[in-house]
PDB file of N, CA and C in Angstrom:
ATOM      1  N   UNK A   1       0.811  -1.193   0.000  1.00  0.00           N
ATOM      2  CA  UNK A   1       0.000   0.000   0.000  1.00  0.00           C
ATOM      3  C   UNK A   1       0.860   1.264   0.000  1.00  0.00           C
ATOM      4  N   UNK A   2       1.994   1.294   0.902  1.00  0.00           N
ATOM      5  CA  UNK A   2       2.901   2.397   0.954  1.00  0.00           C
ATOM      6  C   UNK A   2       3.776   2.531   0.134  1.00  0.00           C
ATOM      7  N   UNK A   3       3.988   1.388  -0.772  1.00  0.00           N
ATOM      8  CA  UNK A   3       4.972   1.059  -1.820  1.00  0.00           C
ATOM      9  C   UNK A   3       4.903   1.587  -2.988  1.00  0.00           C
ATOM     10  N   UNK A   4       4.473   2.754  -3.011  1.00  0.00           N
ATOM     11  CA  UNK A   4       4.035   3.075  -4.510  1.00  0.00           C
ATOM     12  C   UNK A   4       4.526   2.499  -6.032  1.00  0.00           C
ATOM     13  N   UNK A   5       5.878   2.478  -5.815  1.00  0.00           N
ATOM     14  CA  UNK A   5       6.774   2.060  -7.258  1.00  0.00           C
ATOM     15  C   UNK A   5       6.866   0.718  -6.832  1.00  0.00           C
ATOM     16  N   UNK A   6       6.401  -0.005  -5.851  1.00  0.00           N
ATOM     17  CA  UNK A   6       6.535  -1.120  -5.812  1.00  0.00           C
ATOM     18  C   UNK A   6       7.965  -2.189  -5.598  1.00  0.00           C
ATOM     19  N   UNK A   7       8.760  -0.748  -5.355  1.00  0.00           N
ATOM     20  CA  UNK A   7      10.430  -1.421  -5.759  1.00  0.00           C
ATOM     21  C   UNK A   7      10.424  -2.206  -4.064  1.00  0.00           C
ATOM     22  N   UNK A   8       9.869  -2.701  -3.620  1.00  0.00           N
ATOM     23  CA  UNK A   8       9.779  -3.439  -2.363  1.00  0.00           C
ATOM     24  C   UNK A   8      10.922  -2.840  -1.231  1.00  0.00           C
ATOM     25  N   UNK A   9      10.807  -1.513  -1.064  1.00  0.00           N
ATOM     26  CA  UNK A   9      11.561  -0.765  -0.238  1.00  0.00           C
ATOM     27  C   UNK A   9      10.676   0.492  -0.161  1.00  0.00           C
ATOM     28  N   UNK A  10      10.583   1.004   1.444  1.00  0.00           N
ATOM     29  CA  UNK A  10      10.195   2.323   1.705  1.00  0.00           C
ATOM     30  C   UNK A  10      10.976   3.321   1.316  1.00  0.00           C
ATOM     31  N   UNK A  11      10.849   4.141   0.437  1.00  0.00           N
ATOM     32  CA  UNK A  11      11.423   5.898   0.481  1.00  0.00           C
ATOM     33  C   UNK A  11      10.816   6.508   1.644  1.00  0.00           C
ATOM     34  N   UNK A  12      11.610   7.504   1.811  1.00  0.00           N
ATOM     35  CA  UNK A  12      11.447   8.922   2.330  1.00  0.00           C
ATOM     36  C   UNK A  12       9.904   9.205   2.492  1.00  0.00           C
ATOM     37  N   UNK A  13       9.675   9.540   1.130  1.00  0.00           N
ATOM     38  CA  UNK A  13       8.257   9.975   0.741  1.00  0.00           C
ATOM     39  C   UNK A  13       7.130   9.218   1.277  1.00  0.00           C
ATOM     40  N   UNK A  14       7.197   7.745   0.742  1.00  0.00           N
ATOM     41  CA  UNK A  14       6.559   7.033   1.459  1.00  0.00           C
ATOM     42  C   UNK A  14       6.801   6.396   2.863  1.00  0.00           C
ATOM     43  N   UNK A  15       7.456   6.461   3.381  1.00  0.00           N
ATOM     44  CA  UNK A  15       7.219   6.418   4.841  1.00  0.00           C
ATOM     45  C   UNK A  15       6.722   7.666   5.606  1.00  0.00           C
ATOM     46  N   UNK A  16       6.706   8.829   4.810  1.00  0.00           N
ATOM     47  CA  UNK A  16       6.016  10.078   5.163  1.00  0.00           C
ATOM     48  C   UNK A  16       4.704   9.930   5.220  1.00  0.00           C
ATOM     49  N   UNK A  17       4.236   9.098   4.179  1.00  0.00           N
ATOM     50  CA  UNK A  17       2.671   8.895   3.878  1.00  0.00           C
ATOM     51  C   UNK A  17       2.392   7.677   4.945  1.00  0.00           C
ATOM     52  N   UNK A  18       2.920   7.076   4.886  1.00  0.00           N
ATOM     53  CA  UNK A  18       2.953   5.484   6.129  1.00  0.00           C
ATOM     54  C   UNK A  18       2.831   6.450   7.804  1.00  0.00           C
ATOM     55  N   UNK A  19       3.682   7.434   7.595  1.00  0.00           N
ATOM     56  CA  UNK A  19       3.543   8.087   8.738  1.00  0.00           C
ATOM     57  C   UNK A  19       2.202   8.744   9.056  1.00  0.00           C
ATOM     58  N   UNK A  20       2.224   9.830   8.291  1.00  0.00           N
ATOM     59  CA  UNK A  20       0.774  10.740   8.186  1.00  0.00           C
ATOM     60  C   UNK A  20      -0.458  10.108   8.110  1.00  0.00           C
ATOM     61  N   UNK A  21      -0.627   8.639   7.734  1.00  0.00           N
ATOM     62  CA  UNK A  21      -2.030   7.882   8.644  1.00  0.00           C
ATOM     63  C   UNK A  21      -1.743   7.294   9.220  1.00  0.00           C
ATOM     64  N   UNK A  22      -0.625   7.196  10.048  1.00  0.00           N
ATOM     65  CA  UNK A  22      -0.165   6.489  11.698  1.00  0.00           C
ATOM     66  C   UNK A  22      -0.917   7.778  12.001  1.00  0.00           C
ATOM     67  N   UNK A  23      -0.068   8.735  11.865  1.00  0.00           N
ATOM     68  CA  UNK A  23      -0.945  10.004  13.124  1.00  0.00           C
ATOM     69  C   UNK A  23      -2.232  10.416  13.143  1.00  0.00           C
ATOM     70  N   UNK A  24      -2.770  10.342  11.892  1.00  0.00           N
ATOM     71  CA  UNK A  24      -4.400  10.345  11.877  1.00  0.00           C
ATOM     72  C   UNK A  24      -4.676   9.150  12.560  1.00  0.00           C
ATOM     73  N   UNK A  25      -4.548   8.334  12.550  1.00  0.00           N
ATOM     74  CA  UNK A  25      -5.119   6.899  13.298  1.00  0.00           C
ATOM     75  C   UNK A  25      -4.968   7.234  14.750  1.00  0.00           C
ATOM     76  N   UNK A  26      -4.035   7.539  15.343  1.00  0.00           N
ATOM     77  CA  UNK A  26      -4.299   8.070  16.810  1.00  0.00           C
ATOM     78  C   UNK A  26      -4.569   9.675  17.316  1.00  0.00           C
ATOM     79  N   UNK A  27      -5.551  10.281  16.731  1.00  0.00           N
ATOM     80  CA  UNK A  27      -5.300  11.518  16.884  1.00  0.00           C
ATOM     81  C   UNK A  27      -4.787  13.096  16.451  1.00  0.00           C
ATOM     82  N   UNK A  28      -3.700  12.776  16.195  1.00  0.00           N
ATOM     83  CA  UNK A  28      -2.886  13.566  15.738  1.00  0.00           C
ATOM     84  C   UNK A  28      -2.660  14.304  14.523  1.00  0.00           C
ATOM     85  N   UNK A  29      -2.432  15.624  14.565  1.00  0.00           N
ATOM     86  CA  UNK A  29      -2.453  15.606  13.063  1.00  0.00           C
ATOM     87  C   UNK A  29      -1.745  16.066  11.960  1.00  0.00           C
ATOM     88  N   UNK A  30      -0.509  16.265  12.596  1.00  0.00           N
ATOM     89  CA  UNK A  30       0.905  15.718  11.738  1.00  0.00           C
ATOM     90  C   UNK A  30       2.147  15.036  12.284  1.00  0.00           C
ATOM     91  N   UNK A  31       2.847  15.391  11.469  1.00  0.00           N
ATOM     92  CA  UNK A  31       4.360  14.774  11.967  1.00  0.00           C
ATOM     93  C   UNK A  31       5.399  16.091  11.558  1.00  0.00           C
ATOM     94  N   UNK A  32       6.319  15.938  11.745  1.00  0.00           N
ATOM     95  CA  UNK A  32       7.687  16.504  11.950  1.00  0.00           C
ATOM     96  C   UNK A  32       8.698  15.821  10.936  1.00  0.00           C
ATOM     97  N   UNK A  33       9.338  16.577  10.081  1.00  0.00           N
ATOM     98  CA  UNK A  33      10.522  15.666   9.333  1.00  0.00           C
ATOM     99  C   UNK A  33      11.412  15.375  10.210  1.00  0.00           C
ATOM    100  N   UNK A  34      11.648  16.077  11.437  1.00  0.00           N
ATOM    101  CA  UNK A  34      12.681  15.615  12.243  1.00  0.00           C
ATOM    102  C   UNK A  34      12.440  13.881  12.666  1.00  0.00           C
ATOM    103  N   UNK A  35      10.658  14.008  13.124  1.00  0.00           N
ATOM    104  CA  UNK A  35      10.466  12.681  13.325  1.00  0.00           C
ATOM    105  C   UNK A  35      10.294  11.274  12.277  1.00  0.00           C
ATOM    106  N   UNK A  36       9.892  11.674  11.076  1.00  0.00           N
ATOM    107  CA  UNK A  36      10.548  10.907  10.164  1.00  0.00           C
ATOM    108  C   UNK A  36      12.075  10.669   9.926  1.00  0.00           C
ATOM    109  N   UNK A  37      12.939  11.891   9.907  1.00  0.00           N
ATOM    110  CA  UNK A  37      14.333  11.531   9.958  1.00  0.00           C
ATOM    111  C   UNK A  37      15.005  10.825  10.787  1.00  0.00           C
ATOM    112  N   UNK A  38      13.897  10.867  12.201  1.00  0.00           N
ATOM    113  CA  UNK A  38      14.773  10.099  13.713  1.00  0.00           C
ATOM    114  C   UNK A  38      14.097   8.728  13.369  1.00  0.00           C
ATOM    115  N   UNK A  39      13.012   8.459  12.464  1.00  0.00           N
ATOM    116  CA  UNK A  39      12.834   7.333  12.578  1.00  0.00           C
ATOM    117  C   UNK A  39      13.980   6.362  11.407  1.00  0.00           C
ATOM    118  N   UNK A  40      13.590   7.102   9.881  1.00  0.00           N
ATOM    119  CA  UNK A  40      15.052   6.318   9.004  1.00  0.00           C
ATOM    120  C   UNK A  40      15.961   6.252   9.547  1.00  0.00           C
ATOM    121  N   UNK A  41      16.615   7.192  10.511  1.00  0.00           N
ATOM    122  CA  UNK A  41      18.186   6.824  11.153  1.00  0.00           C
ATOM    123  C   UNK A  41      18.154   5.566  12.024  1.00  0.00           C
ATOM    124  N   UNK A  42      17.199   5.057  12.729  1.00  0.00           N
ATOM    125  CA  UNK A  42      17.175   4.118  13.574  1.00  0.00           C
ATOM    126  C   UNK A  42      16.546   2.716  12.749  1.00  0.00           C
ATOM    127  N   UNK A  43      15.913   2.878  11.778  1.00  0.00           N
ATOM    128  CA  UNK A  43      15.569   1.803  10.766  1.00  0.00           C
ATOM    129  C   UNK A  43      16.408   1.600   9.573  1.00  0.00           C
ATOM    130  N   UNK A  44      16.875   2.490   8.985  1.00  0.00           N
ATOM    131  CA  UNK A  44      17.597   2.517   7.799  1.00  0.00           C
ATOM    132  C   UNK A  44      18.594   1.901   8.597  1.00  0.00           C
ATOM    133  N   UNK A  45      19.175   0.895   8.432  1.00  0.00           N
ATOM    134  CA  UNK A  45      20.490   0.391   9.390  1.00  0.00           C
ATOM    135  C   UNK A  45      21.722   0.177   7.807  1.00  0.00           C
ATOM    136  N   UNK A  46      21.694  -0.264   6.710  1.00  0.00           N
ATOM    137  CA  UNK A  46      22.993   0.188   5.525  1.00  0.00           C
ATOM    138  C   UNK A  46      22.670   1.464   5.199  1.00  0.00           C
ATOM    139  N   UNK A  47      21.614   2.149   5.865  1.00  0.00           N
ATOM    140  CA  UNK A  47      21.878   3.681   5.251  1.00  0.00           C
ATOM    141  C   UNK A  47      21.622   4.137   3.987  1.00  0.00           C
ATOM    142  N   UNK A  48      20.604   3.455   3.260  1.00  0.00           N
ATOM    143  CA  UNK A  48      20.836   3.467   1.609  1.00  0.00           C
ATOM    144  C   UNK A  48      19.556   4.400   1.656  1.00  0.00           C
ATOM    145  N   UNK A  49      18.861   4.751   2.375  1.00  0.00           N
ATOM    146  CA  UNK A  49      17.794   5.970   2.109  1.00  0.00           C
ATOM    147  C   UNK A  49      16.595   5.383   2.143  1.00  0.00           C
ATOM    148  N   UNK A  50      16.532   4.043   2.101  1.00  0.00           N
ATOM    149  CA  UNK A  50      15.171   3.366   2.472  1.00  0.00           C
ATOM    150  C   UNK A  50      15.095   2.162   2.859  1.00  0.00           C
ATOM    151  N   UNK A  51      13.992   2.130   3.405  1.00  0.00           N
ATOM    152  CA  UNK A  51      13.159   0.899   4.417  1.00  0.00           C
ATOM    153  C   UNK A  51      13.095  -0.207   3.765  1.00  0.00           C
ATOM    154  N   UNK A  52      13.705  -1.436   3.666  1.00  0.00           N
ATOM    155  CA  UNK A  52      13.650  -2.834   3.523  1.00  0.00           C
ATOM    156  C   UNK A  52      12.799  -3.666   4.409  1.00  0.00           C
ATOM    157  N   UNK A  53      11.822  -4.594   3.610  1.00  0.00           N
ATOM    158  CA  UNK A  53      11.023  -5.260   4.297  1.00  0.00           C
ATOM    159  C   UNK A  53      11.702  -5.818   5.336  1.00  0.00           C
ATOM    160  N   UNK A  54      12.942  -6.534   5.338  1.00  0.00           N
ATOM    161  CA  UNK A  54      14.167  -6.608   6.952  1.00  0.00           C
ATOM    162  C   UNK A  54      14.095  -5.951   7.865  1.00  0.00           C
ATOM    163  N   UNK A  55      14.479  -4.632   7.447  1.00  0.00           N
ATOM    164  CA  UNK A  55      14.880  -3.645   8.382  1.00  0.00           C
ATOM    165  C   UNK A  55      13.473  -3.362   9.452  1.00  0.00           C
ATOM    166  N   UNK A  56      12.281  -2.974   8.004  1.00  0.00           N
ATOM    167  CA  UNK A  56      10.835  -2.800   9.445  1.00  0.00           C
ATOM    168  C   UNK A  56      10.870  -4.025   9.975  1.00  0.00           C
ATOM    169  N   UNK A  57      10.844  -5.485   9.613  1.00  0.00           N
ATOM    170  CA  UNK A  57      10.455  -6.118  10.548  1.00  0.00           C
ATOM    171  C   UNK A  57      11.351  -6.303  11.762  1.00  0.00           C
ATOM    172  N   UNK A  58      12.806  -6.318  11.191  1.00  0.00           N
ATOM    173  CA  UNK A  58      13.734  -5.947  12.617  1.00  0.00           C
ATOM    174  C   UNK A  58      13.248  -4.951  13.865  1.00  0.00           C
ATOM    175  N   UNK A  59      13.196  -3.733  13.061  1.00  0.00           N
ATOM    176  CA  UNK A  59      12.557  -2.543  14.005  1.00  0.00           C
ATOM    177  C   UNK A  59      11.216  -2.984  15.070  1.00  0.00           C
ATOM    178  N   UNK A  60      10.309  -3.927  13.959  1.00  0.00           N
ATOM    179  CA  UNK A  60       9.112  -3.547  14.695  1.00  0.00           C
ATOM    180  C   UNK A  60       8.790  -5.116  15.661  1.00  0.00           C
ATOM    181  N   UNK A  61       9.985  -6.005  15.563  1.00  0.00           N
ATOM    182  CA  UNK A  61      10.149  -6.736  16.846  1.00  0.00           C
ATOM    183  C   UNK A  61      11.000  -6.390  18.054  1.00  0.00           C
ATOM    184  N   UNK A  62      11.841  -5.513  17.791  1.00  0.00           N
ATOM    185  CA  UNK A  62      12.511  -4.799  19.044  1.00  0.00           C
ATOM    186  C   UNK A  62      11.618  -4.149  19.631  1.00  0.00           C
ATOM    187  N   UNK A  63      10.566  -3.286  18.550  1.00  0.00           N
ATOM    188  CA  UNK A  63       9.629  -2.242  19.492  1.00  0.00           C
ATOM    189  C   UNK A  63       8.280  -3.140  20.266  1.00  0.00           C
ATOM    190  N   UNK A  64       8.493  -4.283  20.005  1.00  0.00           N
ATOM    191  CA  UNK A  64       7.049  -4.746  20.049  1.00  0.00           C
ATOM    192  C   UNK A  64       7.890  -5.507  21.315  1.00  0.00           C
ATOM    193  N   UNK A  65       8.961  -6.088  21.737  1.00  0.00           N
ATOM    194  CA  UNK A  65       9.206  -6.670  22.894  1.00  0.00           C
ATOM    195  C   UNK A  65       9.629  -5.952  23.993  1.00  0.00           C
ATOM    196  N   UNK A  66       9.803  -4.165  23.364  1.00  0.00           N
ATOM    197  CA  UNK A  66       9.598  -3.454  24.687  1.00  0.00           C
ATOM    198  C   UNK A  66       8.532  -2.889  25.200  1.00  0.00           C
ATOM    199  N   UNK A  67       7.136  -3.340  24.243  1.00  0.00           N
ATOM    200  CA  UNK A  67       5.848  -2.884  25.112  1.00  0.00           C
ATOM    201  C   UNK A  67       5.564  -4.000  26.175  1.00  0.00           C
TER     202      UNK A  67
END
């Protein structure tokens, strides 16, 4: 859904959009590039500018075993 070009990696852009209905979904009603940028720095782990289906699922079992 967030994949627009389909190249099976998040951009920038689209994790902006992945973002911006995270924050509608709870409330909120934007985001911050800072907080997109703090999030690629801590997910992007080779640094290549986007999100690998790896990398989120890495991310989102670390975050999910510290709730």
């Amino acid at each position: 859904m967030y994949d627009r070009n389909r190249d099976n990696y998040l951009e920038c852009r689209e994790v902006i959009a992945l973002f911006i209905d995270g924050a509608h979904s709870i409330g909120k009603d934007s985001i911050s590039t800072d907080e997109v940028l703090s999030f690629l720095s801590i997910v992007d782990k080779n640094r290549d500018g986007k999100v690998s289906r790896k990398e989120l699922l890495a991310f989102m079992k670390i975050f999910s075993a510290l709730n």
